[in-house]
PDB file of N, CA and C in Angstrom:
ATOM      1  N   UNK A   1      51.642  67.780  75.794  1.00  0.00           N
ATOM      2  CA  UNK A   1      50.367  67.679  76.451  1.00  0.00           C
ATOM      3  C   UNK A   1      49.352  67.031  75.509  1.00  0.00           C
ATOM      4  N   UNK A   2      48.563  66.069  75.864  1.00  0.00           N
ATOM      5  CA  UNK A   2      47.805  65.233  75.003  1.00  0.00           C
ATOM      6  C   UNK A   2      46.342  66.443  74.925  1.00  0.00           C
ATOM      7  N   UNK A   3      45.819  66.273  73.981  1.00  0.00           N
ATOM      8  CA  UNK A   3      44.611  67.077  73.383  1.00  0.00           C
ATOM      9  C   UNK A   3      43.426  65.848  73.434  1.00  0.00           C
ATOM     10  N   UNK A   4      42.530  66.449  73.696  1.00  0.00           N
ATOM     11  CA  UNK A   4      41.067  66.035  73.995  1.00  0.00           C
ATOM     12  C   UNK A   4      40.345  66.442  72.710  1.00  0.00           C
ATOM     13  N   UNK A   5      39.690  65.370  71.989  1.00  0.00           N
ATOM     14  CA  UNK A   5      39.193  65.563  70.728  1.00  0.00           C
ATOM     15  C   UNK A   5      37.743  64.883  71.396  1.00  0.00           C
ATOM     16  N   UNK A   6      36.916  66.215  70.989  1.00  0.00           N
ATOM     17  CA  UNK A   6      35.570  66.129  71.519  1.00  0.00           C
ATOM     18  C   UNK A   6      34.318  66.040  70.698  1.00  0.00           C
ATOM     19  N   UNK A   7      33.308  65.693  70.810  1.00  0.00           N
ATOM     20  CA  UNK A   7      32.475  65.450  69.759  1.00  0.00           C
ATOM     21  C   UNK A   7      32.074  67.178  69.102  1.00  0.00           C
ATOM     22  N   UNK A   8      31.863  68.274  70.202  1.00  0.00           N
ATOM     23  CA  UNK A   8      32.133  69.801  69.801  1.00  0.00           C
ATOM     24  C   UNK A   8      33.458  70.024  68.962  1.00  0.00           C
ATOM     25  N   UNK A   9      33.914  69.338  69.262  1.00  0.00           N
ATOM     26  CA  UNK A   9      35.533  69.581  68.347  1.00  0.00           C
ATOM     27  C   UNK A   9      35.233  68.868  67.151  1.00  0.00           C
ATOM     28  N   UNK A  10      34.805  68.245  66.992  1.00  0.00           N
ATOM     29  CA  UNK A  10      33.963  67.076  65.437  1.00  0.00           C
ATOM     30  C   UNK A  10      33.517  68.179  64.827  1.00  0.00           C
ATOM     31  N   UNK A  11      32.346  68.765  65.367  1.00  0.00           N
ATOM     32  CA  UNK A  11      31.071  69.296  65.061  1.00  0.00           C
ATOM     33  C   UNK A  11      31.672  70.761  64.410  1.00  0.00           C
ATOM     34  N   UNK A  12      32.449  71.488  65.634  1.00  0.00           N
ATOM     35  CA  UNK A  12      33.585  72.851  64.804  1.00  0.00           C
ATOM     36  C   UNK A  12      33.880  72.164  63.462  1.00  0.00           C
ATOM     37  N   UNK A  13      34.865  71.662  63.670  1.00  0.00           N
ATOM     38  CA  UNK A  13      35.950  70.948  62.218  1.00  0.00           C
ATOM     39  C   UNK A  13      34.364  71.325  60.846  1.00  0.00           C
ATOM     40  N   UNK A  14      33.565  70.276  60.752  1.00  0.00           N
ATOM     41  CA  UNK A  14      32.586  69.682  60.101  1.00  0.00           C
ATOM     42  C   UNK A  14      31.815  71.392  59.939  1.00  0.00           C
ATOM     43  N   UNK A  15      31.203  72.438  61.102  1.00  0.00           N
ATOM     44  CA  UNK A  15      30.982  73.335  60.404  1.00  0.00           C
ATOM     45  C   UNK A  15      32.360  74.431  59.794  1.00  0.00           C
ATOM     46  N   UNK A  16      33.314  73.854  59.882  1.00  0.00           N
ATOM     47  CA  UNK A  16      34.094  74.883  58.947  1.00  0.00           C
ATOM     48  C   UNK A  16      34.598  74.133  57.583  1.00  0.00           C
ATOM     49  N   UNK A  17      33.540  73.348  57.122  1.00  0.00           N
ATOM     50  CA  UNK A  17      34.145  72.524  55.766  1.00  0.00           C
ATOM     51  C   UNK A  17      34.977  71.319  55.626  1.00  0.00           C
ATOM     52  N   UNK A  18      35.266  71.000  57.183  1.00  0.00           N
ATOM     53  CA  UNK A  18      36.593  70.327  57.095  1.00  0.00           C
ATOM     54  C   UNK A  18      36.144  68.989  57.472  1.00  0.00           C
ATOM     55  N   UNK A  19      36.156  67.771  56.417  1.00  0.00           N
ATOM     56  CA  UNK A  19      35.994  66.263  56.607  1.00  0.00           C
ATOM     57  C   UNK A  19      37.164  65.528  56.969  1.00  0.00           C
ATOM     58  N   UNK A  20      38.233  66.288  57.194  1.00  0.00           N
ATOM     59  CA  UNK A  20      39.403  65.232  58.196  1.00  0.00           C
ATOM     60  C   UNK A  20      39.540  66.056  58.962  1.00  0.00           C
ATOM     61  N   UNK A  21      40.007  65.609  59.812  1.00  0.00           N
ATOM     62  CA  UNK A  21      40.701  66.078  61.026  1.00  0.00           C
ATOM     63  C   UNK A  21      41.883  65.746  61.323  1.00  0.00           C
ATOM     64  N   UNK A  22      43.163  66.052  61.305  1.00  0.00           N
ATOM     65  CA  UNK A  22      44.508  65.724  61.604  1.00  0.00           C
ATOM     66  C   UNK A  22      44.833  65.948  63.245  1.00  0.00           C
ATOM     67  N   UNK A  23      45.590  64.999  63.941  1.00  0.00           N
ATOM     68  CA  UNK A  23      45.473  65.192  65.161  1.00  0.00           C
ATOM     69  C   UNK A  23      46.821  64.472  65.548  1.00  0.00           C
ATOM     70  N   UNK A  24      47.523  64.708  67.023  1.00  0.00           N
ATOM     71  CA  UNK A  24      48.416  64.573  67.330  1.00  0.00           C
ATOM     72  C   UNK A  24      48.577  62.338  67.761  1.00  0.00           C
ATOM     73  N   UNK A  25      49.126  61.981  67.794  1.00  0.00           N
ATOM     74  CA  UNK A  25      48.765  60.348  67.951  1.00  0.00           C
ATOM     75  C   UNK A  25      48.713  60.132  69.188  1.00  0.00           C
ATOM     76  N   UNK A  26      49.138  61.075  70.229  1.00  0.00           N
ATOM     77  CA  UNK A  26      48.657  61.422  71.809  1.00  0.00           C
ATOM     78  C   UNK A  26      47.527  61.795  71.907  1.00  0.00           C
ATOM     79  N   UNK A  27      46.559  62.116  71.341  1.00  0.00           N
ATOM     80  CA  UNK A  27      45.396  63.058  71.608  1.00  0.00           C
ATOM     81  C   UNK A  27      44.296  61.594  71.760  1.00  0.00           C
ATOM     82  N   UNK A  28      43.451  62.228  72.654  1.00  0.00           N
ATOM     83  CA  UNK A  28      42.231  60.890  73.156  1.00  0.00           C
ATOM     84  C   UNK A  28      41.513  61.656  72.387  1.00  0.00           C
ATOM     85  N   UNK A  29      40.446  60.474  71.868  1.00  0.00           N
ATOM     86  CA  UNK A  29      39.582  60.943  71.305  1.00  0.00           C
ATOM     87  C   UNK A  29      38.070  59.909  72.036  1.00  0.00           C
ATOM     88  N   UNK A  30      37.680  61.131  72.348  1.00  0.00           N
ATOM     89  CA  UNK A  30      35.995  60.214  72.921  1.00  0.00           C
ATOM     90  C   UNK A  30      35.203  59.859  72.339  1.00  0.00           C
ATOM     91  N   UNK A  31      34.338  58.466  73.211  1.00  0.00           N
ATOM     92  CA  UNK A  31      33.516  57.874  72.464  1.00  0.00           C
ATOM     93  C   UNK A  31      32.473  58.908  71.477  1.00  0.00           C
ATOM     94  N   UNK A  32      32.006  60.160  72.386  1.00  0.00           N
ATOM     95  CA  UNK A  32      30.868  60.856  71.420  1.00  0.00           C
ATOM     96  C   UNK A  32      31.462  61.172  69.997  1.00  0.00           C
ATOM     97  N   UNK A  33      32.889  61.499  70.297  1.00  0.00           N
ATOM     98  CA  UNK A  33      33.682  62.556  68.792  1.00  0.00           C
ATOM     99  C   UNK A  33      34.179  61.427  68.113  1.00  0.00           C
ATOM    100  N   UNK A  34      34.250  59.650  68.105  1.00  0.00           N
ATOM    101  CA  UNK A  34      33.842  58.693  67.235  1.00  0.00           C
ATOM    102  C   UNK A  34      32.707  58.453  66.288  1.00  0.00           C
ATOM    103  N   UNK A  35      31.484  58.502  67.866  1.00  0.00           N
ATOM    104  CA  UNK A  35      29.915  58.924  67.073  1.00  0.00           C
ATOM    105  C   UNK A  35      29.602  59.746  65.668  1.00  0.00           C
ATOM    106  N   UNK A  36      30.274  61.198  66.522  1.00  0.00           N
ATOM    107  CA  UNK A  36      29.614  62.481  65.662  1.00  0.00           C
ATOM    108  C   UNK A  36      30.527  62.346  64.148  1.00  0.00           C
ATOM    109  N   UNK A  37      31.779  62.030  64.311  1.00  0.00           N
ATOM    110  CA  UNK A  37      32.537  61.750  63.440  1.00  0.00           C
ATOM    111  C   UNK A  37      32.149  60.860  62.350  1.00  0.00           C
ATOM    112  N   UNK A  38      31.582  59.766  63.210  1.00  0.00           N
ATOM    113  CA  UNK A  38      31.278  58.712  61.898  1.00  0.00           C
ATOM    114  C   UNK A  38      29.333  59.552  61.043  1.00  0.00           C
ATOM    115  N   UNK A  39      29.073  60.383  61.786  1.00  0.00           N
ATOM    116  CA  UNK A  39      27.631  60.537  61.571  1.00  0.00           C
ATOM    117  C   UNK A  39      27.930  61.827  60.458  1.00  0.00           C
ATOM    118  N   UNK A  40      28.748  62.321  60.643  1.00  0.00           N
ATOM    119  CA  UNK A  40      28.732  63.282  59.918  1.00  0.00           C
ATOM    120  C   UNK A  40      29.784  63.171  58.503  1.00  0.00           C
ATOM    121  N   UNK A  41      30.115  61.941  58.804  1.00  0.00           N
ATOM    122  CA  UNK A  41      30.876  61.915  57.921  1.00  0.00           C
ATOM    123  C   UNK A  41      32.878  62.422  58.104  1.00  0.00           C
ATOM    124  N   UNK A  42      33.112  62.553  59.060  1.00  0.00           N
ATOM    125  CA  UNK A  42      34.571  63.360  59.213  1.00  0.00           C
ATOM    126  C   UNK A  42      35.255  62.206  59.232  1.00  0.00           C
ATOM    127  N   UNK A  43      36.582  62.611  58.993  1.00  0.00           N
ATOM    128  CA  UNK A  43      37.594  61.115  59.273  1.00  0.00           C
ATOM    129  C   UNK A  43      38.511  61.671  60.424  1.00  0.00           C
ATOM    130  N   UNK A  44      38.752  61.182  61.581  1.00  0.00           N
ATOM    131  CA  UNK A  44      39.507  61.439  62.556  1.00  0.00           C
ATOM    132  C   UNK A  44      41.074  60.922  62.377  1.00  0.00           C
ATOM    133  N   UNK A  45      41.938  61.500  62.032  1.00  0.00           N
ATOM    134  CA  UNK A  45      43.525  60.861  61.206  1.00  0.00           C
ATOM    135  C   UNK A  45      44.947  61.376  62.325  1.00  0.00           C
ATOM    136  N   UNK A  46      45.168  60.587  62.665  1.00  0.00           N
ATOM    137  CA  UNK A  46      46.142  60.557  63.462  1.00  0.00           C
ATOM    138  C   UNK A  46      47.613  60.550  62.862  1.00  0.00           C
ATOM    139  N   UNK A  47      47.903  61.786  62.721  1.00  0.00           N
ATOM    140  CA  UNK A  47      48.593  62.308  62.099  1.00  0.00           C
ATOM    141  C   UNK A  47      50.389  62.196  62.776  1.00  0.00           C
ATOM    142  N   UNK A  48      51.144  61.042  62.448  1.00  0.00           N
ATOM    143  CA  UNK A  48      52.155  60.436  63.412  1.00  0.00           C
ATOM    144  C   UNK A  48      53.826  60.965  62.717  1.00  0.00           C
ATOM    145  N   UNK A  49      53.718  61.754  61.347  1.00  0.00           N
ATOM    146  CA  UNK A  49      54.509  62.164  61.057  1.00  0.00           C
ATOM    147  C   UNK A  49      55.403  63.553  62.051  1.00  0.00           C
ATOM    148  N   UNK A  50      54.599  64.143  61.867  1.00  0.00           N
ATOM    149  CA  UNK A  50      55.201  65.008  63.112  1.00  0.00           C
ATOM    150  C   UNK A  50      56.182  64.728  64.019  1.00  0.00           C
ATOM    151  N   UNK A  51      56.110  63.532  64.400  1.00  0.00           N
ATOM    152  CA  UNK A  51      57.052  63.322  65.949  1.00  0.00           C
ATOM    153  C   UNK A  51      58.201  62.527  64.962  1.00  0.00           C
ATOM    154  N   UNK A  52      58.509  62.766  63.884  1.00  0.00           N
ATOM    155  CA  UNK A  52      59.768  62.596  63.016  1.00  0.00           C
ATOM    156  C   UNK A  52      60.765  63.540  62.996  1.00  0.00           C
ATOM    157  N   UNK A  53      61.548  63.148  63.610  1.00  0.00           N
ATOM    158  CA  UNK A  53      62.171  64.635  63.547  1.00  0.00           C
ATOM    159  C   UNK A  53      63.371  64.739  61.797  1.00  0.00           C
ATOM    160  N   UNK A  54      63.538  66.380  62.031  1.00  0.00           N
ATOM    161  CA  UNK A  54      64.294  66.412  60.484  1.00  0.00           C
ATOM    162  C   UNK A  54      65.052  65.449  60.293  1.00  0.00           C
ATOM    163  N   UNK A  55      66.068  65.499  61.089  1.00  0.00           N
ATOM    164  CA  UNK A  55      66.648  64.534  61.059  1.00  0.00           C
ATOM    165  C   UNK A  55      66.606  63.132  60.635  1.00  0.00           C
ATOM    166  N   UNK A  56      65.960  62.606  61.269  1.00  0.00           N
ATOM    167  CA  UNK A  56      65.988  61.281  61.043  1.00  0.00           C
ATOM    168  C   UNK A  56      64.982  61.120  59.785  1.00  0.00           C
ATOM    169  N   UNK A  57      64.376  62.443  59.340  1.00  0.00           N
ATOM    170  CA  UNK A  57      63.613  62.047  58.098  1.00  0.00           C
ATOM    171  C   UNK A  57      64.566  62.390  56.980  1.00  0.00           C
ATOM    172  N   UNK A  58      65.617  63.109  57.124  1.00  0.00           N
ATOM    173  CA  UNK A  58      66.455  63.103  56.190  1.00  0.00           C
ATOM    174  C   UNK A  58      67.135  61.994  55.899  1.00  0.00           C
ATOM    175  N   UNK A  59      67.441  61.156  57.191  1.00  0.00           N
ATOM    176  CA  UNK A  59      67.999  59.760  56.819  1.00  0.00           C
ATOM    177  C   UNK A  59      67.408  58.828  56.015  1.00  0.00           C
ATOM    178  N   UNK A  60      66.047  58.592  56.275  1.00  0.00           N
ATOM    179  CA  UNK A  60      65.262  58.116  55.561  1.00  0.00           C
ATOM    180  C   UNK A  60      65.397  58.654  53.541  1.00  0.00           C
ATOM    181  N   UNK A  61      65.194  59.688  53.818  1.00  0.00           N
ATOM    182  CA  UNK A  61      65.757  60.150  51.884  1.00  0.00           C
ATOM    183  C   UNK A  61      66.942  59.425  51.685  1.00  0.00           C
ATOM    184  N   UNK A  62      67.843  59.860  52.658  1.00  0.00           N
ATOM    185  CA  UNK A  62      69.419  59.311  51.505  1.00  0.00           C
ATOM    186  C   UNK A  62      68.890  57.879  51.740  1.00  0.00           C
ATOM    187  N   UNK A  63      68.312  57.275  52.927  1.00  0.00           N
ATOM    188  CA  UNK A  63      68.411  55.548  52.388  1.00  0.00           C
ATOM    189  C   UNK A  63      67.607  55.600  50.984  1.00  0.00           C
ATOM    190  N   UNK A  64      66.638  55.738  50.968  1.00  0.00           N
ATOM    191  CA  UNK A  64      65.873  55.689  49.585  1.00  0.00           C
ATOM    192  C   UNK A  64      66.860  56.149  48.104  1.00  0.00           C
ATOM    193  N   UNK A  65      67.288  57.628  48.363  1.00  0.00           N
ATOM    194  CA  UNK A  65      68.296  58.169  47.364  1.00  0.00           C
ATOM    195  C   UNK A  65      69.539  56.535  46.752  1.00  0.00           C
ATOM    196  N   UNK A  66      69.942  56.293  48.037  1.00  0.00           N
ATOM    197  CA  UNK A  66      70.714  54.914  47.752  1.00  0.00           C
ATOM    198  C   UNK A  66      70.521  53.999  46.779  1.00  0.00           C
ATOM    199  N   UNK A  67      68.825  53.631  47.141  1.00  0.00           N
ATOM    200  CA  UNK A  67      68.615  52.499  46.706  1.00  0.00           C
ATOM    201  C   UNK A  67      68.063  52.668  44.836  1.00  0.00           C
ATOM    202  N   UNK A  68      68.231  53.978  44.477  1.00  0.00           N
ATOM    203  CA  UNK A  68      67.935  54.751  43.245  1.00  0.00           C
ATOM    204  C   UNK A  68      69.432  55.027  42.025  1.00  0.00           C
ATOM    205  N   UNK A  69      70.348  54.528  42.237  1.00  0.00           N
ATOM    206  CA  UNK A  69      71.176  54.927  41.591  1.00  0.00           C
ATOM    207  C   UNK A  69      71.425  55.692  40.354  1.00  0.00           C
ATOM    208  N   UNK A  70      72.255  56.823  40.040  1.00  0.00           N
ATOM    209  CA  UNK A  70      72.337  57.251  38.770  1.00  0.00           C
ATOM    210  C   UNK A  70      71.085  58.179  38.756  1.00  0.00           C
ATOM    211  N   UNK A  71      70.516  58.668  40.214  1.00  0.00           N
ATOM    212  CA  UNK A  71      69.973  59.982  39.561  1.00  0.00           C
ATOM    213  C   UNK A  71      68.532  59.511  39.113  1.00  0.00           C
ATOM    214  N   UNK A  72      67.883  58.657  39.233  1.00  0.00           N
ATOM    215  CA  UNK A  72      66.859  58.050  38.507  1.00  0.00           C
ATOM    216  C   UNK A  72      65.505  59.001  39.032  1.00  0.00           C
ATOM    217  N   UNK A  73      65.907  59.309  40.201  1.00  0.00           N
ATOM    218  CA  UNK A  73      65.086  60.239  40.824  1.00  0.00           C
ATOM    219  C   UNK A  73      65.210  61.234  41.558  1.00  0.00           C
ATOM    220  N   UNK A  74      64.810  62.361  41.050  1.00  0.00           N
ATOM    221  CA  UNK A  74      65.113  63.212  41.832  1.00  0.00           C
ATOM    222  C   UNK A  74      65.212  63.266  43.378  1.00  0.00           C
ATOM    223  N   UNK A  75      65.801  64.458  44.233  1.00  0.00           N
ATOM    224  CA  UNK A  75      65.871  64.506  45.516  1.00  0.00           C
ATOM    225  C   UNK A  75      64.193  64.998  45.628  1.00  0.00           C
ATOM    226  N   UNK A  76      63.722  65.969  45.101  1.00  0.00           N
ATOM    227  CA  UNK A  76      62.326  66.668  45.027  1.00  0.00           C
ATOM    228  C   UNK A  76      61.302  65.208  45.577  1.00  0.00           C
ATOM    229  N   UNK A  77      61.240  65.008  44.294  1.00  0.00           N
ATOM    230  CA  UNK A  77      60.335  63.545  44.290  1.00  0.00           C
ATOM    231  C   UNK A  77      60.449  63.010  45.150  1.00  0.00           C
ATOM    232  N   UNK A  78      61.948  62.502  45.663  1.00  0.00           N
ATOM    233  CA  UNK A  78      61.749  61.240  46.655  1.00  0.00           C
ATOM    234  C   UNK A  78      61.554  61.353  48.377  1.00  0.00           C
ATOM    235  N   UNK A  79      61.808  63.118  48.383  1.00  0.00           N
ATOM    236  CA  UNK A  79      61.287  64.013  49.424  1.00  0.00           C
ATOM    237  C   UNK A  79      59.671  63.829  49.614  1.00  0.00           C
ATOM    238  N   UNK A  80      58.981  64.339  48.469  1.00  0.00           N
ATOM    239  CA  UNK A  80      57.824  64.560  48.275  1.00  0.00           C
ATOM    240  C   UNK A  80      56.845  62.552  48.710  1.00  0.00           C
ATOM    241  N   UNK A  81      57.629  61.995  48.071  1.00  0.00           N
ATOM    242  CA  UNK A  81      57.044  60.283  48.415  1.00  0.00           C
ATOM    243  C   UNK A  81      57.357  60.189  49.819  1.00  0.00           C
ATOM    244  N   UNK A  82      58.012  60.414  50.214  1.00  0.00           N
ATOM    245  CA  UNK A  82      58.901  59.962  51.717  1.00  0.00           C
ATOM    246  C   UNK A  82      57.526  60.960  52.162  1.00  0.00           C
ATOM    247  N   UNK A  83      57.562  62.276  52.461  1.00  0.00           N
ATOM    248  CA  UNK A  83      56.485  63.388  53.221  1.00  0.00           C
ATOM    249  C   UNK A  83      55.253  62.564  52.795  1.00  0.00           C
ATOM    250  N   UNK A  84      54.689  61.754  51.792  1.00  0.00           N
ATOM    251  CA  UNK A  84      53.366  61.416  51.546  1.00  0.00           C
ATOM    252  C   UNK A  84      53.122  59.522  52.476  1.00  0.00           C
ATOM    253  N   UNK A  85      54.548  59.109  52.485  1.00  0.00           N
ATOM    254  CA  UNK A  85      54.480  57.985  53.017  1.00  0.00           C
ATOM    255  C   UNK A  85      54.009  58.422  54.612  1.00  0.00           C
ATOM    256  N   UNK A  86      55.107  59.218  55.062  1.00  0.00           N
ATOM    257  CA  UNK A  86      55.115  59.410  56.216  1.00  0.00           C
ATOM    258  C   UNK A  86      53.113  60.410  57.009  1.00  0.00           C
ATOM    259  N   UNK A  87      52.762  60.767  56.460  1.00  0.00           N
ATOM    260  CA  UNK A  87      51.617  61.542  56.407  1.00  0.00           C
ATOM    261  C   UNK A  87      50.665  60.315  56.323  1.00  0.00           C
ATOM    262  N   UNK A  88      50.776  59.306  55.643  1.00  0.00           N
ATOM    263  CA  UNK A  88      49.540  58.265  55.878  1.00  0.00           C
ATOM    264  C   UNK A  88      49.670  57.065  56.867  1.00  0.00           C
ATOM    265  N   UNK A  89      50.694  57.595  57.598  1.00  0.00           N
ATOM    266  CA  UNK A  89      50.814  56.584  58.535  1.00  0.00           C
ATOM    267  C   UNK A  89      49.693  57.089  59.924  1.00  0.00           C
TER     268      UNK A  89
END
């Protein structure tokens, strides 16, 4: 179900400390909660990792693991890069 990101939904976020907002890449977001967003400073982030499933994000490691031979990097690490790649998309 897609979520409605509202300029009250800005305004919550912003009085509880919070200058991003992470949100589903289905979710509409209205012209006002662009407004209030840019006025107050929040960043509205469409947060597209989620709809990755384990799976196929595990595939993604061993390709990377591959291209690392001999251990050069840990599984930790290249978990941790892969979760940070995938999060700024």
């Amino acid at each position: 179900m897609k979520r409605l990101i509202s300029g009250k939904t800005v305004e919550k976020a912003f009085a509880e400390g919070k200058l991003r907002i992470d949100i589903p890449t289905d979710s509409i977001v209205t012209p006002q909660a662009q407004s209030v967003a840019e006025k107050l400073g929040v960043e509205i982030k469409k947060n597209t990792s989620q709809y990755i499933s384990y799976t196929d994000k595990q595939k993604i490691i061993d390709a990377v693991i591959k291209k690392f031979p001999n251990g050069k990097y840990s599984r930790a690490k290249i978990e941790k890069a892969v979760q940070e790649v995938l999060n700024a998309l």
